[in-house]
Protein backbone atom coordinates (compact mmCIF):
# COMPACT_ATOMS: atom_id res chain seq x y z
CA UNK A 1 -1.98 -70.98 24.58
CA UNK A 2 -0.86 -67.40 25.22
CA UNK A 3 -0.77 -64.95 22.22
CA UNK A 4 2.70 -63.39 22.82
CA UNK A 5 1.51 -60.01 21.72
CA UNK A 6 4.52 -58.45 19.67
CA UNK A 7 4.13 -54.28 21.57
CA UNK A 8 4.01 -52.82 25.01
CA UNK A 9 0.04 -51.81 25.40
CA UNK A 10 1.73 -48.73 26.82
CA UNK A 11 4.54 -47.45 24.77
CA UNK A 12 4.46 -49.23 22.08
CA UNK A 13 7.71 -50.77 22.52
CA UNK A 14 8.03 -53.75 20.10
CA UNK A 15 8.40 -57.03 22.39
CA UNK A 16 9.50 -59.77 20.63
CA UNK A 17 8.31 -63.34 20.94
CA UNK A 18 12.04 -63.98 23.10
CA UNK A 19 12.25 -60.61 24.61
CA UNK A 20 13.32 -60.63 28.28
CA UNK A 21 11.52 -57.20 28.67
CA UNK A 22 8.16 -58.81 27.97
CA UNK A 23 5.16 -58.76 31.30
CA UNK A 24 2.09 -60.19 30.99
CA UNK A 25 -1.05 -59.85 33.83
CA UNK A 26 -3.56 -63.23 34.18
CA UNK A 27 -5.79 -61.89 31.01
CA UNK A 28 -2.34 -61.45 28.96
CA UNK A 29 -2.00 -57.82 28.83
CA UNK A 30 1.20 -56.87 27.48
CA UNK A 31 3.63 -54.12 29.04
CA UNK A 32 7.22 -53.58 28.90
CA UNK A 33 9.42 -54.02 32.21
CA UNK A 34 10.01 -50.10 32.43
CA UNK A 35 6.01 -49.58 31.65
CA UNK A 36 5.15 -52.38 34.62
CA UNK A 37 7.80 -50.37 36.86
CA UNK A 38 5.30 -46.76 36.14
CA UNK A 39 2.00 -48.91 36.59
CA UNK A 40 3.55 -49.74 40.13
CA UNK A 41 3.20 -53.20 38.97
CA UNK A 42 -0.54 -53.27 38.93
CA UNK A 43 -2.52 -53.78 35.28
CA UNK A 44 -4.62 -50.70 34.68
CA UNK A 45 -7.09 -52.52 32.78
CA UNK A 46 -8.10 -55.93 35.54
CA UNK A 47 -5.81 -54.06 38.61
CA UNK A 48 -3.76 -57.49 38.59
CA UNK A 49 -0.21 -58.07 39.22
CA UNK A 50 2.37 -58.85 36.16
CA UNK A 51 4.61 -62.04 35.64
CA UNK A 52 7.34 -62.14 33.23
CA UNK A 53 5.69 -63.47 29.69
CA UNK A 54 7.41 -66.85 28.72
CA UNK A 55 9.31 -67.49 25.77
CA UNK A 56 7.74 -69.60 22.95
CA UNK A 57 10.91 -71.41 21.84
CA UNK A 58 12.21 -70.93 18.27
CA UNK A 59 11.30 -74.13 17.12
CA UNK A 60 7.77 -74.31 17.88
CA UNK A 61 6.85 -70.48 15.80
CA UNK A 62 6.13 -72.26 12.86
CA UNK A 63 3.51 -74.31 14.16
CA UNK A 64 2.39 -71.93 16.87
CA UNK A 65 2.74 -68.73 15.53
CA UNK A 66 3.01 -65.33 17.91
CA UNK A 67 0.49 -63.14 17.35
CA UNK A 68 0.61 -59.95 15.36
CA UNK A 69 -2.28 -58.34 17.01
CA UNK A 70 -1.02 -54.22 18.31
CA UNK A 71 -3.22 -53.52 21.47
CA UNK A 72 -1.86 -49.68 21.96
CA UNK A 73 -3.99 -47.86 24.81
CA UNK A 74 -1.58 -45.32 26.88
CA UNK A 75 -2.67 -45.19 30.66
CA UNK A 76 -3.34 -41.93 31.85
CA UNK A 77 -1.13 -42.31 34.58
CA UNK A 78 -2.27 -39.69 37.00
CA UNK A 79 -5.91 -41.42 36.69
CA UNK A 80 -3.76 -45.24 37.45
CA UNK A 81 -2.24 -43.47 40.44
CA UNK A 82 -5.69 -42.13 41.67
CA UNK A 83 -7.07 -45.67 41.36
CA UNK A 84 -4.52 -47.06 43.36
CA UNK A 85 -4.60 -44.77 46.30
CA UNK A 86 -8.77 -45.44 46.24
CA UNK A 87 -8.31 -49.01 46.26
């Protein structure tokens, strides 16, 4: 079951179990739309692609709960960039 982690790994934008903003990459790592957009779409951390994160429906939050877990690690961007030119 995917965590639906609450903030962009990035920037730290708050991302809401419904938000539409909300990206996720194969190992769940959380970025906002705009964030994916500056990655170039690739995940600095497994050099996947993104898919938009589902939304756990209202009803079910109770009894499967988001998680409140903050994973906050800015990319250095020029070193992302570097690492995509290499590749």
């Amino acid at each position: 079951m995917l965590e639906i982690r609450p903030t962009c790994e990035h920037c730290n934008t708050a991302l809401p179990f419904d938000s539409k903003d909300a990206m996720i990459c194969t190992f769940e790592c959380t970025f906002c739309k705009d964030c994916v957009e500056l990655l170039r779409e690739v995940c600095p951390n497994c050099g996947g692609n993104f898919s938009e994160r589902p939304i756990r429906p209202k009803q079910l939050l109770e009894k499967y709960p988001v998680s409140t877990k903050v994973v906050f690690k800015p990319v250095d961007l020029e070193k992302h960039y570097k690492n995509l030119v290499s590749e």
